[in-house]
N, C-alpha and C. Protein backbone atom coordinates (compact mmCIF):
# COMPACT_ATOMS: atom_id res chain seq x y z
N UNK A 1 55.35 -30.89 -26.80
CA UNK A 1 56.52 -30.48 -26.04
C UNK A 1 57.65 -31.46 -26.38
N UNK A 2 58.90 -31.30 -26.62
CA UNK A 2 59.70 -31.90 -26.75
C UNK A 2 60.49 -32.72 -26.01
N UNK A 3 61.06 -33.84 -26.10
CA UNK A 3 61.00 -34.89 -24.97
C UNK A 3 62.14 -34.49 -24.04
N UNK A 4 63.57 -33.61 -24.28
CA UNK A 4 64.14 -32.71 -23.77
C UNK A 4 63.56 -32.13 -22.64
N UNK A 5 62.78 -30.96 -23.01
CA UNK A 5 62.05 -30.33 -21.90
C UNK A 5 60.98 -31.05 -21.24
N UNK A 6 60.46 -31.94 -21.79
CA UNK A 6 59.71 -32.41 -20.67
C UNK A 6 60.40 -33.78 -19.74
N UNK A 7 61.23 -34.01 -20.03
CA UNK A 7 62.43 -34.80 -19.46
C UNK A 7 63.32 -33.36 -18.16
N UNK A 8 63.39 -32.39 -18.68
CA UNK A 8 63.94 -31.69 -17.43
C UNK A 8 62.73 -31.01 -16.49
N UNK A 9 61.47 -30.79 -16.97
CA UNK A 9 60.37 -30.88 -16.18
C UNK A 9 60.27 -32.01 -14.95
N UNK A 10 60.42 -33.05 -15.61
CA UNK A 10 60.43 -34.30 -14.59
C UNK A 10 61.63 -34.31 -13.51
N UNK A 11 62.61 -33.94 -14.25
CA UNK A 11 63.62 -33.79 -13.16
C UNK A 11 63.60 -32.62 -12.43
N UNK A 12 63.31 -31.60 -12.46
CA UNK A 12 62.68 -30.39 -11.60
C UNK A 12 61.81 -31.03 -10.59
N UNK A 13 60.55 -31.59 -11.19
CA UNK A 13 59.54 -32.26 -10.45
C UNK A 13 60.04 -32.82 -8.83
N UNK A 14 61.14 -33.82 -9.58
CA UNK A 14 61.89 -34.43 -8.71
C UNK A 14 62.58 -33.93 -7.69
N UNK A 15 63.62 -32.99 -7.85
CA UNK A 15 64.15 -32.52 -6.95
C UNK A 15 62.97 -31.47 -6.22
N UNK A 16 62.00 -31.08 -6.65
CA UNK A 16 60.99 -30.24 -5.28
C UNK A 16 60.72 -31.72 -4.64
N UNK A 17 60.08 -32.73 -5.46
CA UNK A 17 60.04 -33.67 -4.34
C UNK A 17 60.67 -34.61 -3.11
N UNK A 18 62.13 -34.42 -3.81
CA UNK A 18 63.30 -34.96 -2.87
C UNK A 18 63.00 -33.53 -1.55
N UNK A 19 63.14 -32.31 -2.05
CA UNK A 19 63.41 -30.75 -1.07
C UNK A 19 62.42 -31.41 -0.05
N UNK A 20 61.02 -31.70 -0.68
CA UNK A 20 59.37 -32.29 0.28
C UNK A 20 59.35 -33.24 1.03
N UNK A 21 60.24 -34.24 0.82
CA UNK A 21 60.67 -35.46 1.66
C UNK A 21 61.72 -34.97 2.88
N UNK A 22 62.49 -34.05 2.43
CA UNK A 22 63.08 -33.86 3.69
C UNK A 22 62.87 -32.70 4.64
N UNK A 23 62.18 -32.14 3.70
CA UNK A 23 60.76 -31.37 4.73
C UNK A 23 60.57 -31.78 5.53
N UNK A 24 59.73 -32.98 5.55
CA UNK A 24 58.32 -33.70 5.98
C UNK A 24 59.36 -34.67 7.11
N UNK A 25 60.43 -35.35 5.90
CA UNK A 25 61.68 -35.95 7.71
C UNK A 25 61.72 -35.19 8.51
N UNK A 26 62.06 -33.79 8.24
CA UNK A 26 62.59 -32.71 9.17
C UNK A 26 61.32 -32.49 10.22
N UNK A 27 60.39 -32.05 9.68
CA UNK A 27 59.39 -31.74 10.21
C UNK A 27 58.70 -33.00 11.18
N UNK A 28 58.43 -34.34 10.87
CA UNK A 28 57.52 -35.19 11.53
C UNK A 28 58.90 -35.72 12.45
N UNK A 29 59.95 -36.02 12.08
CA UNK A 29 60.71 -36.47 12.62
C UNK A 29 61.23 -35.64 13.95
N UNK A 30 61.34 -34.40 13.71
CA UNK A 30 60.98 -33.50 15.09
C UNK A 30 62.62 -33.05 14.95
N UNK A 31 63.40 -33.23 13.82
CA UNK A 31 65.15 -32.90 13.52
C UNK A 31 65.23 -31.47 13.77
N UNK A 32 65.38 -31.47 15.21
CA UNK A 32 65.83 -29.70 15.10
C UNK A 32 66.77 -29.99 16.12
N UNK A 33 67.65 -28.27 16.61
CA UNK A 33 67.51 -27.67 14.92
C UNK A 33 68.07 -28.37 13.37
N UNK A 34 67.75 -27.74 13.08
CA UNK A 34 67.43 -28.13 11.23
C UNK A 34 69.09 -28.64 10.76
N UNK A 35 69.81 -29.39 10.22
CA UNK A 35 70.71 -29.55 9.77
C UNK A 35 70.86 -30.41 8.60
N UNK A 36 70.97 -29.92 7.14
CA UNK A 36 70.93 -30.57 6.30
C UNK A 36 71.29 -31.78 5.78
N UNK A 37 72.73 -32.14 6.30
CA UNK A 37 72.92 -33.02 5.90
C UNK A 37 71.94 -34.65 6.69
N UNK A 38 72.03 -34.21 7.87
CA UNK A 38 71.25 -35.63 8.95
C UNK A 38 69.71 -35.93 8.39
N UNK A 39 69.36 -34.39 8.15
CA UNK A 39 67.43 -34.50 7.59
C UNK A 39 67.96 -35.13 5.78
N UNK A 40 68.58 -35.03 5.11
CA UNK A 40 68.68 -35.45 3.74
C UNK A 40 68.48 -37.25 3.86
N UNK A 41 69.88 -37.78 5.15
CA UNK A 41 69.96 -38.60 5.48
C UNK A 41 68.78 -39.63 6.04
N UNK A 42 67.74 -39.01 7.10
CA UNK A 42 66.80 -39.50 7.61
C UNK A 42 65.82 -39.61 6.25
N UNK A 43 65.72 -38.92 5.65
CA UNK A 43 64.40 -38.58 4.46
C UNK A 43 65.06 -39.67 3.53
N UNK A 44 65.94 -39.96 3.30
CA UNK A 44 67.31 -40.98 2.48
C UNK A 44 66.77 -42.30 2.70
N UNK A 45 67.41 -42.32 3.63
CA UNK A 45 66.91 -43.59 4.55
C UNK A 45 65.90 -44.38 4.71
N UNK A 46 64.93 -43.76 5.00
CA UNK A 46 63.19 -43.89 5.35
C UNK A 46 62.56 -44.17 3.97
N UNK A 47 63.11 -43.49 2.67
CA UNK A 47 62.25 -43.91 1.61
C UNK A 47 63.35 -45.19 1.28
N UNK A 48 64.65 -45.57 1.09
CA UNK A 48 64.94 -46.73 0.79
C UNK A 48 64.46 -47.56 1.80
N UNK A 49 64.35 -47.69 2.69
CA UNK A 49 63.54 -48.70 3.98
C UNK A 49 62.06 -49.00 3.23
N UNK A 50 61.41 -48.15 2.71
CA UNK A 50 60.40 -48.44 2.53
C UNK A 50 59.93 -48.79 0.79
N UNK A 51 61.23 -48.97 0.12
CA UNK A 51 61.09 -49.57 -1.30
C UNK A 51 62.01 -51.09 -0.72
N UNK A 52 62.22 -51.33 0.15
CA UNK A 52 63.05 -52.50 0.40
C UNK A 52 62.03 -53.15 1.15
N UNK A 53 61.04 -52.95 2.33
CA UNK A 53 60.03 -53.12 2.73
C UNK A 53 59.34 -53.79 2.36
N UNK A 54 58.83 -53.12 0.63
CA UNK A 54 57.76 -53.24 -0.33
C UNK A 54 58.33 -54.16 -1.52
N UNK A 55 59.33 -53.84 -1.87
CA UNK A 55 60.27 -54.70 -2.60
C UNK A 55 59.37 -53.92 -3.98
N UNK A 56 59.22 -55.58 -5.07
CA UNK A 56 58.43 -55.04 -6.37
C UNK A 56 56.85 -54.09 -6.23
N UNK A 57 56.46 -54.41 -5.31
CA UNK A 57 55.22 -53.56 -5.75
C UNK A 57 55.58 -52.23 -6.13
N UNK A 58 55.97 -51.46 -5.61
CA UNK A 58 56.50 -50.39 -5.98
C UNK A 58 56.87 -50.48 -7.55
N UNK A 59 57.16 -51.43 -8.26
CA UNK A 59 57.02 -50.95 -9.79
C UNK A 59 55.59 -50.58 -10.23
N UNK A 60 54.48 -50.50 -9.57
CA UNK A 60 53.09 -50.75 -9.85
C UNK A 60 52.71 -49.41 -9.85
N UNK A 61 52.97 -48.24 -9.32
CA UNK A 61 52.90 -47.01 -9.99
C UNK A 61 53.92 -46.73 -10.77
N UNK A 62 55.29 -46.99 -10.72
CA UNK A 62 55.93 -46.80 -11.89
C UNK A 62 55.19 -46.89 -13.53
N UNK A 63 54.79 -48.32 -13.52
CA UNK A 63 54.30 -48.97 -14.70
C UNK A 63 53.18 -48.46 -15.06
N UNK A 64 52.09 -48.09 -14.47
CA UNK A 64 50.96 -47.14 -14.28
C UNK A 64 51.31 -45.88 -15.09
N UNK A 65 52.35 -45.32 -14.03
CA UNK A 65 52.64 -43.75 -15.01
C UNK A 65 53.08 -43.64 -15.90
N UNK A 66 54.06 -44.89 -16.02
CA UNK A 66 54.59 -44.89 -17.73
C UNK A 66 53.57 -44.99 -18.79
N UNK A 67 52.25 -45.91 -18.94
CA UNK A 67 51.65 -46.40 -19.34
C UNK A 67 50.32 -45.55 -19.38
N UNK A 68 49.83 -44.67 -18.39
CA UNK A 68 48.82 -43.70 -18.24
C UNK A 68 49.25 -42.27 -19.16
N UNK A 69 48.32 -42.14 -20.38
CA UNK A 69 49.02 -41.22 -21.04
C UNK A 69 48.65 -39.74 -20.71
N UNK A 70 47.08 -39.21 -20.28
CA UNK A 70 47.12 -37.64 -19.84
C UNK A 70 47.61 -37.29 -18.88
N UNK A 71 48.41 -36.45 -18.33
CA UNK A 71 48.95 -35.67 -17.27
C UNK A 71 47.96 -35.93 -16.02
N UNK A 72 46.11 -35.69 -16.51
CA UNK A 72 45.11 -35.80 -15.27
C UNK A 72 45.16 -37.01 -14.57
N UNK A 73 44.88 -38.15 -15.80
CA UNK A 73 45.11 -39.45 -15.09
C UNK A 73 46.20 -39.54 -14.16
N UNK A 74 47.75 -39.15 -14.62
CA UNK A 74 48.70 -39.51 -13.87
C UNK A 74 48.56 -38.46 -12.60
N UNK A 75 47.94 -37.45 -12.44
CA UNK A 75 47.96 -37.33 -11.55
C UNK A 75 46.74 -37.58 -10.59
N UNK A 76 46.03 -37.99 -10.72
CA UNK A 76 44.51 -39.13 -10.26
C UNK A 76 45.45 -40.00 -9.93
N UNK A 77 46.33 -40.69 -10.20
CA UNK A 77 46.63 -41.94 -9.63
C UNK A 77 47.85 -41.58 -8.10
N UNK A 78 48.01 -40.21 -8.47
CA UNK A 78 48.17 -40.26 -6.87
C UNK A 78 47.66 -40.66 -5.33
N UNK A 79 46.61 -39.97 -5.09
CA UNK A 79 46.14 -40.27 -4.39
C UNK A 79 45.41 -41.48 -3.99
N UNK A 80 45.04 -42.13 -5.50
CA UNK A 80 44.27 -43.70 -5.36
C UNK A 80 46.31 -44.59 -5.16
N UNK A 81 47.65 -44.23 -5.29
CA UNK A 81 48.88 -44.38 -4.62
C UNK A 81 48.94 -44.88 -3.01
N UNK A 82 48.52 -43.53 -2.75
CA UNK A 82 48.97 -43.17 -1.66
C UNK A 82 47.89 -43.94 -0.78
N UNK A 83 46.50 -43.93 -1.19
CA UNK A 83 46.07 -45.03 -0.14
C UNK A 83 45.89 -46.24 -0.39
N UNK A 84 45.88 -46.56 -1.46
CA UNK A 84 46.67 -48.11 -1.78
C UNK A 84 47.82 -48.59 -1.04
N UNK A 85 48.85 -47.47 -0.97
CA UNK A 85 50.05 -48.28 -0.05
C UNK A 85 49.64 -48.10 1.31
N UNK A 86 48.63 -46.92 2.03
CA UNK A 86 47.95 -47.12 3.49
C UNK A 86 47.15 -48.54 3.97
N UNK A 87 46.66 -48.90 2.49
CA UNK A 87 45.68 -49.85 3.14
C UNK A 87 46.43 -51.19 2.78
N UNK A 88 47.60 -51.50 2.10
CA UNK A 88 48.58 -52.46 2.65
C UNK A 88 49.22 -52.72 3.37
N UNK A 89 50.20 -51.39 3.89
CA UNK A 89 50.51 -51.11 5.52
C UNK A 89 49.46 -51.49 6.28
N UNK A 90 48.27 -51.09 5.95
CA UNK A 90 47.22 -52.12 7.23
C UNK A 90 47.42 -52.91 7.17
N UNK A 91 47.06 -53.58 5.94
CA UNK A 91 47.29 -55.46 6.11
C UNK A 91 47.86 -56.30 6.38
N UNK A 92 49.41 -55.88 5.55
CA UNK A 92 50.67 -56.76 5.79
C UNK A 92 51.97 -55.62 6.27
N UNK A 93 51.71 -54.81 6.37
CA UNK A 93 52.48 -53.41 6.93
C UNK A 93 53.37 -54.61 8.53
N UNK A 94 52.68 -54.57 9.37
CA UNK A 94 53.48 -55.12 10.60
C UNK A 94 54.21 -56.64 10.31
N UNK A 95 53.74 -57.66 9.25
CA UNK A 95 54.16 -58.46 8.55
C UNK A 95 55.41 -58.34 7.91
N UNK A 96 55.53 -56.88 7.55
CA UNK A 96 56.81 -57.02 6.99
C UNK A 96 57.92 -56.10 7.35
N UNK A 97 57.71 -55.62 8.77
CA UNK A 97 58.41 -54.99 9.64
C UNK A 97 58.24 -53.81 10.01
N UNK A 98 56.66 -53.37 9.56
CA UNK A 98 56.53 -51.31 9.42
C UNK A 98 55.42 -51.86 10.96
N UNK A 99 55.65 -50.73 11.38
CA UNK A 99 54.63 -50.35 12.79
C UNK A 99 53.38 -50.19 12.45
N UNK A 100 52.56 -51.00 12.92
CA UNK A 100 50.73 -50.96 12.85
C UNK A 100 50.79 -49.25 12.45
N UNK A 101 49.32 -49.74 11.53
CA UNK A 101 48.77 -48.16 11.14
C UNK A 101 47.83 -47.78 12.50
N UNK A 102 47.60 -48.69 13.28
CA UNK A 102 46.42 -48.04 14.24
C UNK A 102 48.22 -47.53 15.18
N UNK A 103 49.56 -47.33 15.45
CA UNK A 103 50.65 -47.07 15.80
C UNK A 103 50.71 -45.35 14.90
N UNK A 104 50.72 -45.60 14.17
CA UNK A 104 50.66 -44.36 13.16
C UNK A 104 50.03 -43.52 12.94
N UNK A 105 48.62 -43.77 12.83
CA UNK A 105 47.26 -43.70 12.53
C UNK A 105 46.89 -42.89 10.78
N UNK A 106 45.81 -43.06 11.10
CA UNK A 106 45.47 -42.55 9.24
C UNK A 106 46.35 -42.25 8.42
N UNK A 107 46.37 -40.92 8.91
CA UNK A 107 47.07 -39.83 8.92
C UNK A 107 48.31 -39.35 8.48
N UNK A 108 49.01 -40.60 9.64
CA UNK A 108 50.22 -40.39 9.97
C UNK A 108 51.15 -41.40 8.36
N UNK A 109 50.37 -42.63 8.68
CA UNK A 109 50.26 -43.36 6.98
C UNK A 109 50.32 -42.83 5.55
N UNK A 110 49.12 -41.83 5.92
CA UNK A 110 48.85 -41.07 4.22
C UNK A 110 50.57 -40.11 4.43
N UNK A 111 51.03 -39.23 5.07
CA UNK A 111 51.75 -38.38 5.24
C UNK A 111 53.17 -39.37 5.14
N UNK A 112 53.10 -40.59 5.33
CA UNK A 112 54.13 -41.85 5.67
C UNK A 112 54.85 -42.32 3.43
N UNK A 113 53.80 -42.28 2.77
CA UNK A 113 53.37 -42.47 1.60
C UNK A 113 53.25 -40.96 0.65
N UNK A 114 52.94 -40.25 0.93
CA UNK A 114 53.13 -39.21 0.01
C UNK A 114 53.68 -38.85 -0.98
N UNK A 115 55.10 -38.47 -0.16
CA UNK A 115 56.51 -38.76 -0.92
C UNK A 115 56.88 -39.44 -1.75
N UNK A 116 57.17 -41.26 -1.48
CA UNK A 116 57.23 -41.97 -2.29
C UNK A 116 56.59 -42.51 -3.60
N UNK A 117 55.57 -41.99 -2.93
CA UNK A 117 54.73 -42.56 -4.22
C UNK A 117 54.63 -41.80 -5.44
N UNK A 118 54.55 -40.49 -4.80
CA UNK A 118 54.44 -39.03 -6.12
C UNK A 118 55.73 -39.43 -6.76
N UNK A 119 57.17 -39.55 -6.11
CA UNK A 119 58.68 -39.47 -6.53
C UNK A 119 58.43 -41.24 -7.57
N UNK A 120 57.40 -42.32 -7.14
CA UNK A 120 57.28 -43.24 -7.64
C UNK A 120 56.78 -42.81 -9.47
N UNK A 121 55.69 -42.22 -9.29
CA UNK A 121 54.84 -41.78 -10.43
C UNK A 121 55.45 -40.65 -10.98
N UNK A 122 56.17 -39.79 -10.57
CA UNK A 122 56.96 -39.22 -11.65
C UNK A 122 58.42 -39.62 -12.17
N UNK A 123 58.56 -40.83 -11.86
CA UNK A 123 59.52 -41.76 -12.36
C UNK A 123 59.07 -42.31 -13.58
N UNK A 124 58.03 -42.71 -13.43
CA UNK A 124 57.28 -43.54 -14.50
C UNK A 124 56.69 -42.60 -15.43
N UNK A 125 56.55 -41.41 -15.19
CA UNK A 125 56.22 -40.56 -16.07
C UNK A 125 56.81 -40.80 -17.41
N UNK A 126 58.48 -39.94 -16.16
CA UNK A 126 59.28 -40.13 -17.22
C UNK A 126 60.06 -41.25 -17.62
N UNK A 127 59.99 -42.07 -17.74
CA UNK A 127 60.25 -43.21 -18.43
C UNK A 127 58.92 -43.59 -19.51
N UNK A 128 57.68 -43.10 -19.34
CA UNK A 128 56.90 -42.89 -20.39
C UNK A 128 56.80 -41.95 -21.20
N UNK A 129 57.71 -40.92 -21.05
CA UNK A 129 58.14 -40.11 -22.13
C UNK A 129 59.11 -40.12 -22.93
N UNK A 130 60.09 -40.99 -22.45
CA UNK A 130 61.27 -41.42 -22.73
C UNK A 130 60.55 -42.70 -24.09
N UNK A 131 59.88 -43.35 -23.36
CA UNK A 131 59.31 -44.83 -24.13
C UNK A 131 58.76 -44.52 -25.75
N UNK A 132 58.29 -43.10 -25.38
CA UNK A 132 56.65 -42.89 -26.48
C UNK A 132 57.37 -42.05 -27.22
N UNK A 133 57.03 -42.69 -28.54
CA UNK A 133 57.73 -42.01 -29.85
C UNK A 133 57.09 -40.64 -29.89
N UNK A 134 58.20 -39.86 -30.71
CA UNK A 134 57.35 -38.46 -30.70
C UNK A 134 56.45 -38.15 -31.66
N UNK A 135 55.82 -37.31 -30.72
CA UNK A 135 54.39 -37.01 -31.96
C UNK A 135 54.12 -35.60 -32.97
């Protein structure tokens, strides 16, 4: 595939996942009725809070997806993502200003992480398609 189209794949990717984040604001956050611009804002918000939170780790699926070359892997490393950043929010989560996961619960954590992390790993995708000479 040519690095073109799979460069606007990624950015497609992206924007369903930005649409999914402010879903999921809209929705957990309880924003009704529905008004686009405030839910863009809250969903906005909440993921820069939580790359400022985290600071560098968050390059750690980036670098992953750049670096993970089949599509399966990169997407396997979702979910081993998403509870990787749950089970740091356990640890040092209230340490660094996020509300206890037993406040949240499981659940509420995995659904807390979703977002970011997928929008994390298809960042790094593409910047590993961008990186890797063509074949």
């Amino acid at each position: 595939m040519a690095k073109s189209k799979s460069l606007l794949i990624h950015l497609g990717i992206l924007v369903l996942l930005c649409a999914a984040a402010i879903a999921l604001a809209t929705w957990r956050g309880g924003l009704w009725p529905f008004e686009l611009r405030y839910s863009v804002l809250v969903a906005g918000a909440g993921l820069v809070l939580l790359v400022h939170g985290w600071g560098l780790v968050w390059l750690a699926p980036v670098v992953l997806a750049a670096l993970v070359r089949p599509l399966s892997a990169r997407i396997a490393l979702w979910p081993l993502g998403v509870l990787g950043f749950v089970a740091l929010h356990w640890a040092f989560g209230p340490g660094r200003g996020f509300a206890p996961l037993n406040a949240l619960t499981f659940f509420g954590g995995v659904i807390l992480y979703l977002a970011p992390v997928a929008l994390a790993l298809v960042v790094g995708s593409a910047v590993g398609t961008v990186a890797r000479k063509t074949s």
